[in-house]
Protein backbone atom coordinates (compact mmCIF):
# COMPACT_ATOMS: atom_id res chain seq x y z
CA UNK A 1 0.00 0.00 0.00
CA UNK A 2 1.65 3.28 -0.87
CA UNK A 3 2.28 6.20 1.24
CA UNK A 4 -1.21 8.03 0.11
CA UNK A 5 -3.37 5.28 0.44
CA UNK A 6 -2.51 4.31 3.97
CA UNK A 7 -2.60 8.15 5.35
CA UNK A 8 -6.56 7.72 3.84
CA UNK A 9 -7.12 4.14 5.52
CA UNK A 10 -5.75 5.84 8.77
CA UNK A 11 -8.23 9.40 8.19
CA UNK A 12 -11.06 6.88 7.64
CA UNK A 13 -10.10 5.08 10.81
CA UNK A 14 -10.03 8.07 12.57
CA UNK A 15 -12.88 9.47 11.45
CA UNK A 16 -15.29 6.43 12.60
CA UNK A 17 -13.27 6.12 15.89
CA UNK A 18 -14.34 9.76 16.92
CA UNK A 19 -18.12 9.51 15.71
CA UNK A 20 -18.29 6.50 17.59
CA UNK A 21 -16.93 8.20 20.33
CA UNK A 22 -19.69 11.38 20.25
CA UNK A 23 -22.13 8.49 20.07
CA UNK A 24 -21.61 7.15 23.10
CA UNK A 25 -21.05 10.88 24.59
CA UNK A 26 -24.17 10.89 23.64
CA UNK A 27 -25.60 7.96 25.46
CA UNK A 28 -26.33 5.87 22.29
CA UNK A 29 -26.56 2.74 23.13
CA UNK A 30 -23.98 -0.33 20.79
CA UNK A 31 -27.00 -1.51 18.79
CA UNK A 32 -28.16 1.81 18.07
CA UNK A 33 -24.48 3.16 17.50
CA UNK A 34 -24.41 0.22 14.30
CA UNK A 35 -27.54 0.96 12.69
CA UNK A 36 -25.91 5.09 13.05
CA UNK A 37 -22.45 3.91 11.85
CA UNK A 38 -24.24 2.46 8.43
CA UNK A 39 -27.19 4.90 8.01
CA UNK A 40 -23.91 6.91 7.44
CA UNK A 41 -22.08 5.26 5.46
CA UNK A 42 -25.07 4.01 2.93
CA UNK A 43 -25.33 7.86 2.72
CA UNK A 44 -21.66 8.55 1.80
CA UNK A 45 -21.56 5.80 -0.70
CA UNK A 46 -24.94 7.30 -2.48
């Protein structure tokens, strides 16, 4: 994997780490925090 691609894979990791993180700031509980995680990303694949 060059250079570029693994700074993305690492901006995407980071990315869902800290939305998962607001969601349970949040008090969202794990089952709802999946069905969040892809509501989101069926939306940024559209």
């Amino acid at each position: 994997m060059d250079m570029r691609a693994d700074e993305r894979v690492k901006s995407v990791r980071h990315f869902w780490d800290k939305y998962i993180q607001l969601l349970d700031k949040s008090a969202i509980n794990a089952k709802a925090r999946r069905w969040y995680v892809k509501r989101v990303e069926e939306y940024i694949h559209t």
